[in-house]
PDB file of N, CA and C in Angstrom:
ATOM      1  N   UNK A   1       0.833  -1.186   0.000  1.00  0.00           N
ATOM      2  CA  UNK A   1       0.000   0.000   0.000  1.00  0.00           C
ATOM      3  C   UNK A   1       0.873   1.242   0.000  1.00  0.00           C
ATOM      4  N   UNK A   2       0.619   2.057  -0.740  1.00  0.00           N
ATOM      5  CA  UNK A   2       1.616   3.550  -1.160  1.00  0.00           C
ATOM      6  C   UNK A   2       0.657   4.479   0.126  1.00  0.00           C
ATOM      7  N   UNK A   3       1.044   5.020   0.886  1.00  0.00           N
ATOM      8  CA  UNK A   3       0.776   6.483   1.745  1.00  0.00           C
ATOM      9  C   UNK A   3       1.157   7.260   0.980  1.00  0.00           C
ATOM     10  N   UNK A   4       0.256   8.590   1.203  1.00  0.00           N
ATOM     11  CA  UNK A   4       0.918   9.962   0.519  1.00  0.00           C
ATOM     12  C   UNK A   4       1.569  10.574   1.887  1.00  0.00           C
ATOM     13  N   UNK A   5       2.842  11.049   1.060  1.00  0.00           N
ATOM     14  CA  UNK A   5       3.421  11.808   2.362  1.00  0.00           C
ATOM     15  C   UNK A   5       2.976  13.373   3.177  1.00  0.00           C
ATOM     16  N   UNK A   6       3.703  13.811   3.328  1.00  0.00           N
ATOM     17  CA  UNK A   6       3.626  14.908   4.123  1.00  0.00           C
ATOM     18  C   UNK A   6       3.412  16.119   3.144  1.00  0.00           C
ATOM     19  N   UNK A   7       4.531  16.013   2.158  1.00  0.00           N
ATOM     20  CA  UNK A   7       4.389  16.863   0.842  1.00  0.00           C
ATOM     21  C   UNK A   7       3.249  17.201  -0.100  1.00  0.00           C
ATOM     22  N   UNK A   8       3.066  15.548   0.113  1.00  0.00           N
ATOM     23  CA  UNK A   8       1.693  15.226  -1.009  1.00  0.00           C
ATOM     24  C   UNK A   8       0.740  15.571  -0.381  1.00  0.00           C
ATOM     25  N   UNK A   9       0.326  15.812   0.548  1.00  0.00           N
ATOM     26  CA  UNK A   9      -0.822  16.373   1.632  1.00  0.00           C
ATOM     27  C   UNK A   9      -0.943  17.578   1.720  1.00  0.00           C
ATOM     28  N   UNK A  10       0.243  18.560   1.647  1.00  0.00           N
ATOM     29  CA  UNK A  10       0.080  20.038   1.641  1.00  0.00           C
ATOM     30  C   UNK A  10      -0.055  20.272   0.078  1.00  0.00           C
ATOM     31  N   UNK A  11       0.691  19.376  -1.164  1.00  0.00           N
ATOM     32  CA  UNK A  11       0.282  19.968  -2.266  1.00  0.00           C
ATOM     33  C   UNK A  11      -1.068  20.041  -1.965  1.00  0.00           C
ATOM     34  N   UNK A  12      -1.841  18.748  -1.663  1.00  0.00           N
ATOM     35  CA  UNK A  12      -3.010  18.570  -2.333  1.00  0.00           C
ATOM     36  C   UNK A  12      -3.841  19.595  -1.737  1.00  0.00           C
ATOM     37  N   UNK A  13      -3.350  19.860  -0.451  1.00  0.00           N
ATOM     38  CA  UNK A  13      -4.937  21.004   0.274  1.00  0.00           C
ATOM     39  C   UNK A  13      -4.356  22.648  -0.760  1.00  0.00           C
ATOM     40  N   UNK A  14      -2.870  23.067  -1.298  1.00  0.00           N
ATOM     41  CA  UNK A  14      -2.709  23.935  -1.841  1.00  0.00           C
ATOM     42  C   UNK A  14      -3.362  24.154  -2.681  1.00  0.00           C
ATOM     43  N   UNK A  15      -3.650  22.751  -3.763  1.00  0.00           N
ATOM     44  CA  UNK A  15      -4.210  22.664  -5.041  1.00  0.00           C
ATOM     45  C   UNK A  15      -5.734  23.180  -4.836  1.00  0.00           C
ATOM     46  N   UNK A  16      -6.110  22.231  -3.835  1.00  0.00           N
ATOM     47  CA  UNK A  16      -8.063  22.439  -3.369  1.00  0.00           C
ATOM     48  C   UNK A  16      -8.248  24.040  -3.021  1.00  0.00           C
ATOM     49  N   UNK A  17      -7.173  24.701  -2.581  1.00  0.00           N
ATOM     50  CA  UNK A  17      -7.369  26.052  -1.710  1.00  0.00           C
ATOM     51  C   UNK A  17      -7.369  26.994  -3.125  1.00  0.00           C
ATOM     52  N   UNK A  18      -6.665  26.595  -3.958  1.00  0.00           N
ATOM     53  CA  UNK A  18      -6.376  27.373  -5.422  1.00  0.00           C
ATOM     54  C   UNK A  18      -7.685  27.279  -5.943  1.00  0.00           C
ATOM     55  N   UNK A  19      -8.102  26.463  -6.503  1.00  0.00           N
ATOM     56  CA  UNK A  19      -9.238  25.456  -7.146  1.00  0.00           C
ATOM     57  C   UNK A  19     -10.500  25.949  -6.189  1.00  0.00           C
ATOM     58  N   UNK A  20     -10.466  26.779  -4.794  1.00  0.00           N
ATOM     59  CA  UNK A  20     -11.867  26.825  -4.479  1.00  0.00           C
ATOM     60  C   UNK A  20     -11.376  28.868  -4.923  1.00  0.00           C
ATOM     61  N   UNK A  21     -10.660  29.186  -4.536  1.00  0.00           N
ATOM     62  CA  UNK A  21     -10.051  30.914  -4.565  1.00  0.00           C
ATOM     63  C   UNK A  21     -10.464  30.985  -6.183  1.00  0.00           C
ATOM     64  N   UNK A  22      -9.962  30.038  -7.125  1.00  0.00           N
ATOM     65  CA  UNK A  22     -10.770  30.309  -8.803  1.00  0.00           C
ATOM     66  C   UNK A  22     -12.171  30.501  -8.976  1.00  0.00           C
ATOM     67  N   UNK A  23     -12.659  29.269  -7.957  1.00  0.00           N
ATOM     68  CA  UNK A  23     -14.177  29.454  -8.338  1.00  0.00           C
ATOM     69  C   UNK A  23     -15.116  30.427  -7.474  1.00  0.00           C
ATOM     70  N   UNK A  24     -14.397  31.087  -6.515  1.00  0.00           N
ATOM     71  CA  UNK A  24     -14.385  32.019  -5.647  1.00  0.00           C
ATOM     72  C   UNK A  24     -15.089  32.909  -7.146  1.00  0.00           C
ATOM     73  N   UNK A  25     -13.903  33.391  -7.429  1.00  0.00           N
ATOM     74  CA  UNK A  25     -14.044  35.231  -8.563  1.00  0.00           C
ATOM     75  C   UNK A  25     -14.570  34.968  -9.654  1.00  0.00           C
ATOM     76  N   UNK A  26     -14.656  33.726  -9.969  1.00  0.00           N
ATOM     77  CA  UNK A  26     -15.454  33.391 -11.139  1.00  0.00           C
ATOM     78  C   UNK A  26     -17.129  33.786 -10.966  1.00  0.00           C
ATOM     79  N   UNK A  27     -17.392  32.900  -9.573  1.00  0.00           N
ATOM     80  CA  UNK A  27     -19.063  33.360  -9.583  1.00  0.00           C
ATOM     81  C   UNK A  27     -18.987  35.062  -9.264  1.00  0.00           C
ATOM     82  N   UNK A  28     -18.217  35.528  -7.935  1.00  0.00           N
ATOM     83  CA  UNK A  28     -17.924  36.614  -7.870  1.00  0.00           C
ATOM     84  C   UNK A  28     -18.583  37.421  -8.915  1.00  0.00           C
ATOM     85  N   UNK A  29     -17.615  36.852 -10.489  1.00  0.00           N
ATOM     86  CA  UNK A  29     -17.970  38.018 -11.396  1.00  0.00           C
ATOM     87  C   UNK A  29     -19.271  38.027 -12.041  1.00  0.00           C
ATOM     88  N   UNK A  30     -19.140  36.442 -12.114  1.00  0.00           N
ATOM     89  CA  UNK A  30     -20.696  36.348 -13.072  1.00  0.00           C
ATOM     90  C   UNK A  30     -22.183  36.789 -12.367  1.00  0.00           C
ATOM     91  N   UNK A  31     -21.751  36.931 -10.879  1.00  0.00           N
ATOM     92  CA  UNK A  31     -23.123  37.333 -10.063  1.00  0.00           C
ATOM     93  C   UNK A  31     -22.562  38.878 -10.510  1.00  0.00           C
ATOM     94  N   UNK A  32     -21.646  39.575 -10.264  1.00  0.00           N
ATOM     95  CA  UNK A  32     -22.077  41.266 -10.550  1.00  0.00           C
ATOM     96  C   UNK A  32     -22.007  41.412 -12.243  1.00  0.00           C
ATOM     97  N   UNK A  33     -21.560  40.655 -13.119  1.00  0.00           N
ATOM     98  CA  UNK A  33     -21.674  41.036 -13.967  1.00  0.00           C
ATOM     99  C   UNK A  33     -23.873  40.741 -14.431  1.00  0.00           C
ATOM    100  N   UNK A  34     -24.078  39.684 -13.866  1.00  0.00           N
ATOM    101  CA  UNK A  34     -25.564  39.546 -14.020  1.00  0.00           C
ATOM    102  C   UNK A  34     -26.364  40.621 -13.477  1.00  0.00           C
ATOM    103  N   UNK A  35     -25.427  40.664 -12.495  1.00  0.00           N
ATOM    104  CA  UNK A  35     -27.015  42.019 -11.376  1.00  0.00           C
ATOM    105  C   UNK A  35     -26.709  43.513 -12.142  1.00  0.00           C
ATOM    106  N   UNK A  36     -25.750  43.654 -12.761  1.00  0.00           N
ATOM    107  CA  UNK A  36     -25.401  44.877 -13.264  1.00  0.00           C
ATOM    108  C   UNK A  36     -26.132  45.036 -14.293  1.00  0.00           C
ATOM    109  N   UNK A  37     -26.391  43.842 -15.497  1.00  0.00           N
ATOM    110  CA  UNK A  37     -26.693  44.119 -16.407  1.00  0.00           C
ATOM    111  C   UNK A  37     -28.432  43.491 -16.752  1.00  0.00           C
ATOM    112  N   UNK A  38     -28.884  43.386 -15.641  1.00  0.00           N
ATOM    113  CA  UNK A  38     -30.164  43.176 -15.075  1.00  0.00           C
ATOM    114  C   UNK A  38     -30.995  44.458 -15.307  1.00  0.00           C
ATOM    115  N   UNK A  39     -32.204  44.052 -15.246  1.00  0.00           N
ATOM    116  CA  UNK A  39     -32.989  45.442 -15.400  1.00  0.00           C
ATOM    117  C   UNK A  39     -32.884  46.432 -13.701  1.00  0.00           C
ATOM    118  N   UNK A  40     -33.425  45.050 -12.702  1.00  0.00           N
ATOM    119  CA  UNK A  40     -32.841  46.013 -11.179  1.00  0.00           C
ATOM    120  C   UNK A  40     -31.970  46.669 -11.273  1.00  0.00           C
ATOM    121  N   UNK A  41     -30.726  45.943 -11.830  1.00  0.00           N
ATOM    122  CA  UNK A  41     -29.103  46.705 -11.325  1.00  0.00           C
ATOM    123  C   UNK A  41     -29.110  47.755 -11.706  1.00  0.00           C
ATOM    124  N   UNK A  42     -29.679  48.024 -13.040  1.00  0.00           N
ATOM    125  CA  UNK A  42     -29.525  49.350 -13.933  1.00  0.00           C
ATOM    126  C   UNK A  42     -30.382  50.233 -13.185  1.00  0.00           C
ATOM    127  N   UNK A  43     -31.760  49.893 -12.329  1.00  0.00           N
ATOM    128  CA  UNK A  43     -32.327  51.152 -11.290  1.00  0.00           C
ATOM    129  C   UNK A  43     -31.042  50.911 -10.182  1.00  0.00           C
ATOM    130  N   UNK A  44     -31.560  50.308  -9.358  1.00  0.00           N
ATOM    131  CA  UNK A  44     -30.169  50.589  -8.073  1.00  0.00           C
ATOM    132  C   UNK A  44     -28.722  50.925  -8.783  1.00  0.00           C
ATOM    133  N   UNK A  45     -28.405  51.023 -10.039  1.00  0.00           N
ATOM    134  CA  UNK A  45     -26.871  51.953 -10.033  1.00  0.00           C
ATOM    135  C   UNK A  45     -27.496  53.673 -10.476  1.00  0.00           C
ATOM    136  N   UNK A  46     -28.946  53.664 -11.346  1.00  0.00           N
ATOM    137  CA  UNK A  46     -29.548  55.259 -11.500  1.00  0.00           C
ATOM    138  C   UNK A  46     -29.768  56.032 -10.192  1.00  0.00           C
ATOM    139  N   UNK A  47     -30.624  54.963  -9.181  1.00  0.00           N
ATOM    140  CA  UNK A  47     -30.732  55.710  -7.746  1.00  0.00           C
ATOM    141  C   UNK A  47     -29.233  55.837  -6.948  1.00  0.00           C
ATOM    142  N   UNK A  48     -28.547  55.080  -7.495  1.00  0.00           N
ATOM    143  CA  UNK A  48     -27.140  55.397  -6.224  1.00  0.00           C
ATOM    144  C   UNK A  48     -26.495  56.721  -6.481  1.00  0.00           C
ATOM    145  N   UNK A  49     -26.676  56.883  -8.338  1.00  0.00           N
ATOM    146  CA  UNK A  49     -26.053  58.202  -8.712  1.00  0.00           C
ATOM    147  C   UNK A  49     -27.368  58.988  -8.268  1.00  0.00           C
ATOM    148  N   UNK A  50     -28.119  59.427  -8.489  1.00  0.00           N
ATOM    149  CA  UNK A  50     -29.180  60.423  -8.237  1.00  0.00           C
ATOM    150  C   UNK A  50     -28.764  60.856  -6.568  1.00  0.00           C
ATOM    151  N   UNK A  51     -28.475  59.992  -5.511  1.00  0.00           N
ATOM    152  CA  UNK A  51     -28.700  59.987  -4.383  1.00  0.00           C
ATOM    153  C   UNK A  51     -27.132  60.747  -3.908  1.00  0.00           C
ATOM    154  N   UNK A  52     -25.970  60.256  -5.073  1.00  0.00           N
ATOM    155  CA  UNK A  52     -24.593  60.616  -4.691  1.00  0.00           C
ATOM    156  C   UNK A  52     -24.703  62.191  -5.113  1.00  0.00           C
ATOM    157  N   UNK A  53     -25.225  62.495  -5.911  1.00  0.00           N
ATOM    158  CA  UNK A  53     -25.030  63.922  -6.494  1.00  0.00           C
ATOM    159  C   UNK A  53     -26.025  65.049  -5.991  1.00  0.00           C
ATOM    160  N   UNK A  54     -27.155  64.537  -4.856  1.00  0.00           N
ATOM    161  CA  UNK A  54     -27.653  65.351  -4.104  1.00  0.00           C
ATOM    162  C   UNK A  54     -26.170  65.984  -2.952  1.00  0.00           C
ATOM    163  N   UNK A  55     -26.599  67.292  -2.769  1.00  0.00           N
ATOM    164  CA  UNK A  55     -25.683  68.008  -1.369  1.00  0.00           C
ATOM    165  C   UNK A  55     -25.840  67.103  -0.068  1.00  0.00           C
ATOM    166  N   UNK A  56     -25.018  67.443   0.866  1.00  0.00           N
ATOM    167  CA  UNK A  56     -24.851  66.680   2.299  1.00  0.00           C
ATOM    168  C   UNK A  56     -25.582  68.067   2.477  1.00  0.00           C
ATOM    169  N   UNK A  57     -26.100  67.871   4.129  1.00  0.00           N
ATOM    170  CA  UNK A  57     -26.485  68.577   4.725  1.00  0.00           C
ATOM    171  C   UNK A  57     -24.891  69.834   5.290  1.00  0.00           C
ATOM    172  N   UNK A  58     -24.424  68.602   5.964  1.00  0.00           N
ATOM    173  CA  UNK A  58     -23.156  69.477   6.316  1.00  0.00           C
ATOM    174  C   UNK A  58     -22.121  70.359   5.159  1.00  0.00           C
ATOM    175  N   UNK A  59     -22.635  69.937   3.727  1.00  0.00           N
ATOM    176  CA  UNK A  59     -22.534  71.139   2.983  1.00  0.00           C
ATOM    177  C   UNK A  59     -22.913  72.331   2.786  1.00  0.00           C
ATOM    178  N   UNK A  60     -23.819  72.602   3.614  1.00  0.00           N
ATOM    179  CA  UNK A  60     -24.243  73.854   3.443  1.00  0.00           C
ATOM    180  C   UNK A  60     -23.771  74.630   4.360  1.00  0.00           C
ATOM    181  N   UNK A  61     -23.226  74.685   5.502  1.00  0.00           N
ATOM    182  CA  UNK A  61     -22.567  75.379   6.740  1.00  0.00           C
ATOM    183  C   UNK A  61     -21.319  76.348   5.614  1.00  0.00           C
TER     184      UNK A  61
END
């Protein structure tokens, strides 16, 4: 019977830790690239600007 060693044990959790960090930014993107180009996303990014380009209060002092 072959054991994996000590080496072969840290490759392998390196490899799994890589392999989950890829599929990490992958959905990452494909969820903001979906909500962005969604009919919602396109109101919630019109109201975020409408809301950024109103004055602060403490602008007016």
């Amino acid at each position: 019977m072959s054991t994996i060693s000590g080496i072969g044990i840290l490759f392998t959790v390196l490899i799994y830790a890589l392999a989950l960090y890829i599929a990490y930014l992958v959905i990452t993107v494909a969820v903001r690239h979906g909500i962005d180009n969604s009919e919602v996303g396109k109101m919630l990014k019109k109201k975020h600007r409408e809301k950024s380009n109103t004055k602060d209060d403490l602008d007016e002092n």
